[in-house]
Protein backbone atom coordinates (compact mmCIF):
# COMPACT_ATOMS: atom_id res chain seq x y z
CA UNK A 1 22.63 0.31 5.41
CA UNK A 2 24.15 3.59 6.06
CA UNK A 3 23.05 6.91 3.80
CA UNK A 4 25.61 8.55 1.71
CA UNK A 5 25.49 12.48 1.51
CA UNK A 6 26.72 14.95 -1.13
CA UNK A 7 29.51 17.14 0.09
CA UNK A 8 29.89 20.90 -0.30
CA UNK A 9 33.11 19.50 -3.35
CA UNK A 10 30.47 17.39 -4.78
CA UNK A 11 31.44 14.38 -3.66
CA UNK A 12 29.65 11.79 -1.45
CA UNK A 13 30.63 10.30 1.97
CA UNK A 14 29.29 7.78 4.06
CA UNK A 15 29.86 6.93 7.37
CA UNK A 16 29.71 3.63 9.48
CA UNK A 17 30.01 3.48 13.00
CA UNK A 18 32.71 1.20 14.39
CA UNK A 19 31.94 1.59 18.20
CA UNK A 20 33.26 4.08 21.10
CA UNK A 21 36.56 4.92 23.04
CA UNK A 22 37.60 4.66 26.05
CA UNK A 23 34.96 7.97 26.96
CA UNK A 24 32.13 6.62 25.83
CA UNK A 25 32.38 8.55 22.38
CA UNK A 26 31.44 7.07 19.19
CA UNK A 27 33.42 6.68 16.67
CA UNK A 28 32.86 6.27 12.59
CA UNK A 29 35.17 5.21 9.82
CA UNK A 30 34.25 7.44 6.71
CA UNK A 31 34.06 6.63 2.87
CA UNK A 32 34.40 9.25 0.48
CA UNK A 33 33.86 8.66 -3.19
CA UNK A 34 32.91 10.16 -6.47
CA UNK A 35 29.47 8.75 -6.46
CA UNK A 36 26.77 7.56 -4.22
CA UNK A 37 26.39 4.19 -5.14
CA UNK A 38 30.05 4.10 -4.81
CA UNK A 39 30.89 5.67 -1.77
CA UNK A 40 27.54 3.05 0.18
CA UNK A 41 28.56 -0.32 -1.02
CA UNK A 42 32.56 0.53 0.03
CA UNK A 43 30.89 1.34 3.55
CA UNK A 44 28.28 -1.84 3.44
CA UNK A 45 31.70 -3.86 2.31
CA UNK A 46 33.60 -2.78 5.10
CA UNK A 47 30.86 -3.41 8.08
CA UNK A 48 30.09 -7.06 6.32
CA UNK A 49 34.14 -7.87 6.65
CA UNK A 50 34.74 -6.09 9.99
CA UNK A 51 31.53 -7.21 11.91
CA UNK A 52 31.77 -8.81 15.07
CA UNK A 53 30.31 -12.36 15.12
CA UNK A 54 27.64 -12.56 18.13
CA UNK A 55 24.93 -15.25 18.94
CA UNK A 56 22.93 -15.36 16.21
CA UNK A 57 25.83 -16.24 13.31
CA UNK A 58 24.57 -19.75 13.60
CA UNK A 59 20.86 -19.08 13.66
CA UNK A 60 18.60 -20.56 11.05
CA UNK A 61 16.85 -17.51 8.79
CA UNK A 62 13.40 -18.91 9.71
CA UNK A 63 14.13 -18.81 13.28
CA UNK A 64 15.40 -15.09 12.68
CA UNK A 65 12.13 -14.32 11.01
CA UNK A 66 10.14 -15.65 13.79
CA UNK A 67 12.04 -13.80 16.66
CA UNK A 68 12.20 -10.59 14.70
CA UNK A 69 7.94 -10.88 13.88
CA UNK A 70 7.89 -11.59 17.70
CA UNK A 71 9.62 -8.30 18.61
CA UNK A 72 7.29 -5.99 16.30
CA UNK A 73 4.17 -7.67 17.18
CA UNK A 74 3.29 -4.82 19.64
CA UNK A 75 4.72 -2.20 16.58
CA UNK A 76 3.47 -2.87 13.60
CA UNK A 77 -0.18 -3.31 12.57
CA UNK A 78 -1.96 -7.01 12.82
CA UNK A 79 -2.00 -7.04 8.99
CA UNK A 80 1.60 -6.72 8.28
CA UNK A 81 2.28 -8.68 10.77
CA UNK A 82 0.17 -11.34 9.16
CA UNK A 83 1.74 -10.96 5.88
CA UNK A 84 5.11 -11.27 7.23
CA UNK A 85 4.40 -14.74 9.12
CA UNK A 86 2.91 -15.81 5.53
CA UNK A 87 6.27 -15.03 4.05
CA UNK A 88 8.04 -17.17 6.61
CA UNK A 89 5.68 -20.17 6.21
CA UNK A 90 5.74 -20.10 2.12
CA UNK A 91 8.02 -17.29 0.71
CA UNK A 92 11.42 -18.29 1.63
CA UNK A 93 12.31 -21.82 0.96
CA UNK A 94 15.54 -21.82 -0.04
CA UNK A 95 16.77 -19.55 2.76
CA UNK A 96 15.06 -20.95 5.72
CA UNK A 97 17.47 -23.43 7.27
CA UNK A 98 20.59 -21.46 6.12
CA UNK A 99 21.98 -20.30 8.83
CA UNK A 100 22.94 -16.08 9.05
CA UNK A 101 26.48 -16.11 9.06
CA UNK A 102 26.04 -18.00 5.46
CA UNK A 103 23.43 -16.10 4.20
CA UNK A 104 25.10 -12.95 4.74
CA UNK A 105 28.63 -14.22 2.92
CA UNK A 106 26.47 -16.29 -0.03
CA UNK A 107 24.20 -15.58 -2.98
CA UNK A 108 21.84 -17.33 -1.22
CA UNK A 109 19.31 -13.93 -1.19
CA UNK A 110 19.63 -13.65 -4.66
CA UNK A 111 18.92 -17.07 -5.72
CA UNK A 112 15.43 -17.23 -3.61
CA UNK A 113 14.66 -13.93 -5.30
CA UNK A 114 15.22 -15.28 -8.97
CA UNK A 115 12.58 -18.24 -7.68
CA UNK A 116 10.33 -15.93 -6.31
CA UNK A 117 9.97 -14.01 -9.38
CA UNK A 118 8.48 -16.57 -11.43
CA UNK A 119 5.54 -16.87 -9.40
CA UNK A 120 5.43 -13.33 -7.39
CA UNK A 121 4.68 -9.96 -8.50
CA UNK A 122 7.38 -6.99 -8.75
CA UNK A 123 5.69 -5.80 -5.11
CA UNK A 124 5.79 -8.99 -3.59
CA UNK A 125 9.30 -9.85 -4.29
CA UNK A 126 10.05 -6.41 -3.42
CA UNK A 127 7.79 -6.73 0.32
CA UNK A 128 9.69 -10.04 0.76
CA UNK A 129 13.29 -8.71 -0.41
CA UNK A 130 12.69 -5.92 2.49
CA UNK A 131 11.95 -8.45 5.08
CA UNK A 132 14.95 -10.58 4.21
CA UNK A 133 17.03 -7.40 4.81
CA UNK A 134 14.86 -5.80 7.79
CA UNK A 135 15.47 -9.61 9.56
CA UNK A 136 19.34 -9.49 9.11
CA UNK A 137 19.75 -5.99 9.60
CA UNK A 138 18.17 -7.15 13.32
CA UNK A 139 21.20 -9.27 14.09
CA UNK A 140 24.09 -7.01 12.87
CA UNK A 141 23.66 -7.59 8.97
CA UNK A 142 23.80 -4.78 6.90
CA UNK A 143 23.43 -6.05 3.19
CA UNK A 144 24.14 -3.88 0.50
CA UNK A 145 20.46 -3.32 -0.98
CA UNK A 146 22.47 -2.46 -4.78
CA UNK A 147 23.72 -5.90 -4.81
CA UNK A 148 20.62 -7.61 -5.23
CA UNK A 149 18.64 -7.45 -8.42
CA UNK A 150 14.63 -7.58 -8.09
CA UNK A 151 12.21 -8.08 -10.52
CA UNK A 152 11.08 -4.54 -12.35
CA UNK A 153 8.03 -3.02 -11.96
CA UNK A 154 5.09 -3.82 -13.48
CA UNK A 155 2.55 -1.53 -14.86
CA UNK A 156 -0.65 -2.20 -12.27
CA UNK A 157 -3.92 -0.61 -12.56
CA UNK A 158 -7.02 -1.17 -11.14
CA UNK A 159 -10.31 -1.40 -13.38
CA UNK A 160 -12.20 1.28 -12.84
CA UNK A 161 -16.12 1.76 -13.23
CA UNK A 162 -16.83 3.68 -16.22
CA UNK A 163 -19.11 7.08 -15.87
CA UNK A 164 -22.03 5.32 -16.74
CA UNK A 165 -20.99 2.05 -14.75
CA UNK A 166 -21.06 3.91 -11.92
CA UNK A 167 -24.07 5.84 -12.06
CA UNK A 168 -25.78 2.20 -12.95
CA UNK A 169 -24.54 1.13 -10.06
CA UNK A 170 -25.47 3.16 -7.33
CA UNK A 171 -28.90 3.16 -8.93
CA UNK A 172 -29.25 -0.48 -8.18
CA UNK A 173 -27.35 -0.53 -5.17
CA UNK A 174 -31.19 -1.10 -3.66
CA UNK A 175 -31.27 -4.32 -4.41
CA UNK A 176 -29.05 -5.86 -1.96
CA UNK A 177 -30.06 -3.82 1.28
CA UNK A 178 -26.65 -5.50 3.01
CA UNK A 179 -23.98 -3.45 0.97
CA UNK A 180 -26.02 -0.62 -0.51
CA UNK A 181 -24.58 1.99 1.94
CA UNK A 182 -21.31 0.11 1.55
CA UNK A 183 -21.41 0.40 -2.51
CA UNK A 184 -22.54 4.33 -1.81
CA UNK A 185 -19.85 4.88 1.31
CA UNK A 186 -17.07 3.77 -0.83
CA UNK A 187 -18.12 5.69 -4.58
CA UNK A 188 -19.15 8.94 -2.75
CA UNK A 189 -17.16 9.01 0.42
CA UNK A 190 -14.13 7.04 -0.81
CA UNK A 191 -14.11 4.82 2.22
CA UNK A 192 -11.41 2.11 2.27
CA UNK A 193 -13.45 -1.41 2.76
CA UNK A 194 -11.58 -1.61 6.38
CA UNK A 195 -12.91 1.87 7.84
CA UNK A 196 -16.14 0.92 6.29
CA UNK A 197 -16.28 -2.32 8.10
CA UNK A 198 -14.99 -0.40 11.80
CA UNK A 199 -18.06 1.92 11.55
CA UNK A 200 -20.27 2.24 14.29
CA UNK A 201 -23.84 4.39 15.11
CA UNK A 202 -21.86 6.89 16.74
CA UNK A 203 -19.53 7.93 14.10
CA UNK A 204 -22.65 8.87 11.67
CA UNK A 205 -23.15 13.15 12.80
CA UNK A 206 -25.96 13.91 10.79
CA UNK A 207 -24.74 13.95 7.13
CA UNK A 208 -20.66 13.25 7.93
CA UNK A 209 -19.43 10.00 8.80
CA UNK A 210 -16.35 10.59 11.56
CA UNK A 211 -13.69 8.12 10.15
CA UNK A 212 -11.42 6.81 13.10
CA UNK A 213 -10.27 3.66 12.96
CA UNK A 214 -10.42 0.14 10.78
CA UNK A 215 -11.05 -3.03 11.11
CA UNK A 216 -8.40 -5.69 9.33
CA UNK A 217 -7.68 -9.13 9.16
CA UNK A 218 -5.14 -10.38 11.54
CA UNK A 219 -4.18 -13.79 12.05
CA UNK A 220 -6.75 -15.08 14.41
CA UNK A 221 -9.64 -13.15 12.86
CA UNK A 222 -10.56 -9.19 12.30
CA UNK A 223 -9.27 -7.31 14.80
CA UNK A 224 -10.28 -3.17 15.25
CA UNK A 225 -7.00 -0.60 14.63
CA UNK A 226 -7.47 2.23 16.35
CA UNK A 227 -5.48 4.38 13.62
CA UNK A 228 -6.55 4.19 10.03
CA UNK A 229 -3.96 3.22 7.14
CA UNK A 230 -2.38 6.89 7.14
CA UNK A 231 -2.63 10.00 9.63
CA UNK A 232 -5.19 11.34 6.72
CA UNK A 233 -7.09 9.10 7.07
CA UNK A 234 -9.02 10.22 10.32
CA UNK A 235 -11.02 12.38 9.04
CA UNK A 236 -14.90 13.60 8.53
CA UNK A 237 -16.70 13.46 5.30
CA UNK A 238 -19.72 15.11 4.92
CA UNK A 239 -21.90 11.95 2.70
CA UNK A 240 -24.79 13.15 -0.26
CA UNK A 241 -27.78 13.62 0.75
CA UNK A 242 -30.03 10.37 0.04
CA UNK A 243 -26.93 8.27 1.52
CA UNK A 244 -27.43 10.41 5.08
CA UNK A 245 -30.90 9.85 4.86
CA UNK A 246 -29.93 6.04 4.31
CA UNK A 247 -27.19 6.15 6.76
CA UNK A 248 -29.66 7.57 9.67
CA UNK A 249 -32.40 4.85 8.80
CA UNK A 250 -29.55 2.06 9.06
CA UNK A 251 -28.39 4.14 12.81
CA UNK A 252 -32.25 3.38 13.73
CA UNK A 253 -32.07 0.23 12.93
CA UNK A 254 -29.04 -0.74 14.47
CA UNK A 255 -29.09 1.13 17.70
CA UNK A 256 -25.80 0.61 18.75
CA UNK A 257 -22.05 -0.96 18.01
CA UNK A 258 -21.18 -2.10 14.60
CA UNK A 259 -23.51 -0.67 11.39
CA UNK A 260 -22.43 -3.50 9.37
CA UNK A 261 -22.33 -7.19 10.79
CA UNK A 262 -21.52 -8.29 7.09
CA UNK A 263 -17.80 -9.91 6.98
CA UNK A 264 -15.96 -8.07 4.92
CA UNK A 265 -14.98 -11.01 3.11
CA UNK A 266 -18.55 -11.83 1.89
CA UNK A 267 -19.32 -8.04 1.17
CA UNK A 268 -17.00 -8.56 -2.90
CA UNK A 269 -19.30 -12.09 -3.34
CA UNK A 270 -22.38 -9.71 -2.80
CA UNK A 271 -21.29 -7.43 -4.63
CA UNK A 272 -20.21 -9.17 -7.94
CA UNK A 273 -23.44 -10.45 -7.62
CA UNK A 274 -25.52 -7.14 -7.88
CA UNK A 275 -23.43 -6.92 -10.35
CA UNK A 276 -23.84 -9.97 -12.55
CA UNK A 277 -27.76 -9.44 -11.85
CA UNK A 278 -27.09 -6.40 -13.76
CA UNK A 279 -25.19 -6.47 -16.61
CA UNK A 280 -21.94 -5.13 -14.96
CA UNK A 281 -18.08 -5.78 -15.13
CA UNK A 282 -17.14 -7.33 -11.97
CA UNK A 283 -15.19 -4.50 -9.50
CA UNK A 284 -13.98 -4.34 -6.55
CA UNK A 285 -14.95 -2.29 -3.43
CA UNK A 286 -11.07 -0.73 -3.94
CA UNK A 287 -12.48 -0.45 -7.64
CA UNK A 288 -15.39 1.95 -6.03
CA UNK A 289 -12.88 4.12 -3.63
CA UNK A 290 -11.02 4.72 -6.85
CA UNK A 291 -13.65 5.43 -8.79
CA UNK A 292 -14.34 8.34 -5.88
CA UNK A 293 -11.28 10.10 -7.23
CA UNK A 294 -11.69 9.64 -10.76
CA UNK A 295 -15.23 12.09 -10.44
CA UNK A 296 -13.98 14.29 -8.33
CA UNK A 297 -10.95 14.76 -10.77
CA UNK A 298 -13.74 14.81 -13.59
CA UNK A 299 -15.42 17.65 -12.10
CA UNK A 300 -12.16 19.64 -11.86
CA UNK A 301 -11.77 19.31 -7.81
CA UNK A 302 -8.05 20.30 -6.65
CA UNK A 303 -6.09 17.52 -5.44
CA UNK A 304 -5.90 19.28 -1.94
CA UNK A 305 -9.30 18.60 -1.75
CA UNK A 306 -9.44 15.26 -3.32
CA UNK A 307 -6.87 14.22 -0.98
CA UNK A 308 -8.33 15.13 2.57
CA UNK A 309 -11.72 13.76 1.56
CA UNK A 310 -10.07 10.28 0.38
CA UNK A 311 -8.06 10.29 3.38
CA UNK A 312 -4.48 10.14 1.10
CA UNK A 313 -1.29 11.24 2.51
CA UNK A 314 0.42 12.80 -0.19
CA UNK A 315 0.13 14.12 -3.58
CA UNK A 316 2.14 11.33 -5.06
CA UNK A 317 0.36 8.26 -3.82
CA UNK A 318 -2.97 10.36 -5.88
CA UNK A 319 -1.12 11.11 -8.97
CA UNK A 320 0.54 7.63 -8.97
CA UNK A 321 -2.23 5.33 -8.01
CA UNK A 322 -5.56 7.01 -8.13
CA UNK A 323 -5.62 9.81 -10.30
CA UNK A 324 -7.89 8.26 -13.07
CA UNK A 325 -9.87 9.26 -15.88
CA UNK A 326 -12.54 7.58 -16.71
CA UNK A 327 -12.14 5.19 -19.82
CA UNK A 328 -15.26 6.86 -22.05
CA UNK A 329 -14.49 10.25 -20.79
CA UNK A 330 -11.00 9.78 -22.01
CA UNK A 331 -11.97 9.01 -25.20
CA UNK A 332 -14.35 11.42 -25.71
CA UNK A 333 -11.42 14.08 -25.01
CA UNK A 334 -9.22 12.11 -27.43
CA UNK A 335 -11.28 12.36 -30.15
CA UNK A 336 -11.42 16.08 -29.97
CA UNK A 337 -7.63 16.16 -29.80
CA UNK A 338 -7.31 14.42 -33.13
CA UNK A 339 -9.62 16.63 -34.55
CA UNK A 340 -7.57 19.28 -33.67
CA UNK A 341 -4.57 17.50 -35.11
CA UNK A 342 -6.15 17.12 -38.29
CA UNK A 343 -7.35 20.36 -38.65
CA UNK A 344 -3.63 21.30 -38.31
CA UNK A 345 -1.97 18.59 -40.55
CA UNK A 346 -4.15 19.16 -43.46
CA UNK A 347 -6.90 21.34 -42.94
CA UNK A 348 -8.46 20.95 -46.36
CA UNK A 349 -9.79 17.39 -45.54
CA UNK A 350 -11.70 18.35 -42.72
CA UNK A 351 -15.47 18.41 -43.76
């Protein structure tokens, strides 16, 4: 859907392109209006009602979807592509013999989004309500995004290991040989689980582990990205001191190719039970990478720094998702705010 911009007067204009003249020059019909929201949904309205039918007006939605997977296989990585041909076979019921032309003139997206939401989270309905529009936008349909209502976010945080937790933790990390590095990679280094899994003798210099690369599920089987999840996340960490020691002894052992022949799918059963054995809440290795950021914003380390080691992109993905406190420190430095509150409210009751 075309972008609206603010004019110089304050108003906002949008333009759709309506095709070229006789020279080859394109051409645009503009919409200028008061507001944003305005001046994009008179511009969506008037490319829906003067679109030019073509082939695909009588194509089914789930043949779309297919063909339009097809076309980004070679684009996008093996695990979105994955998730999108798990949205075709069980996300769109309702839509998937409809054919375009209907779809696009109906309230057909709508209605498979109120059914999705009873049984979908706010990000899923919102990964499957951008496929719906990325799939007709591939055949000429521009829907107007504002016309659809999704479910609203949800508050979603992931438990983190306490101070203590964590220290308990990687002291008993020992006891299962197969994921202690893992355990220690991912609290210290704040490896994802994938980059973890793509690591190989030659990316352990001494004591920094070269990060390059990730291995993900795809939909034959794991399959080795040669870029990470985000540009920052090739990078080199420099690991504590016992885990290089640990991380050489493993390199000796191995030899060569991968460090960890563990599936990643097995390494979470191993690790909830380490720890079960052990007294401990039942995390996640995500649970551990978070847990990374949560010390080193403990200790007082700028987010610059935070970020490059943790292999984040931007400042807002830490704030929003990862910047945590831990749960007993937080406390701790509550209760010496409402001692200070009290002090102030009525100081004569403080003993």
């Amino acid at each position: 859907m075309a972008k609206a911009k603010k004019t110089k007067s304050g108003m906002w204009t949008c333009l759709v392109f309506v095709g070229k003249d006789d020279v080859g020059k394109r051409k645009y019909r503009r919409f200028t209006e008061s507001s944003k929201r305005e001046a994009e949904y008179q511009a969506a309205e008037y490319a829906r009602n003067h679109r030019k039918p073509n082939c695909a007006d009588n194509m089914k939605f789930s043949e779309a979807a297919e063909d339009y997977v097809k076309a980004k296989e070679n684009l996008l990585s093996p695990s979105t592509i994955r998730g999108y041909r798990g949205m075709i076979r069980t996300a769109f019921p309702l839509l998937k013999d409809i054919i375009l032309r209907e779809i696009d003139s109906g309230d057909y997206i709508q209605r498979q989004i109120n059914a999705n939401a009873k049984c979908y989270s706010a990000k899923s309905i919102k990964n499957q309500f951008g496929m719906i529009t990325a799939v007709m936008g591939y055949y000429g349909y521009m829907i107007n995004k504002r016309s659809v209502t999704l479910k609203p976010k949800e508050k979603h945080s992931i438990p983190v290991p306490t101070q203590q937790e964590a220290e308990k933790l990687m002291a008993v990390a020992h006891q299962d040989p197969a994921i202690e590095c893992q355990i220690l990679l991912a609290i210290t280094c704040s490896l994802r689980q994938s980059e973890i899994a793509d690591l190989n003798v030659e990316d352990i210099e001494g004591n920094i582990v070269h990060v390059r690369g990730a291995t993900v599920r795809g939909e034959h089987g794991l399959i080795h990205k040669e870029t990470n999840k985000s540009l920052a996340g090739t990078r080199d960490v420099p690991m504590p001191k016992n885990l290089s020691q640990l991380m050489q002894e493993r390199c000796e052992q191995r030899k060569t190719g991968k460090l960890f022949p563990l599936h990643p799918a097995n390494v979470l059963k191993h690790l909830n039970k380490l720890e079960d054995a052990n007294g401990l809440p039942h995390y996640t290795m995500h649970s551990l990478r978070h847990c990374f950021a949560a010390t080193m914003h403990a200790h007082g380390v700028p987010d610059k720094y935070i970020m490059e080691m943790g292999g984040w992109s931007s400042a807002d993905v830490l704030k929003n998702v990862y910047e945590y406190t831990f749960a007993d420190k937080a406390k701790s430095e509550k209760a010496k705010v409402d001692s200070y509150f009290d002090s102030v409210i009525n100081p004569d009751s403080i003993k």
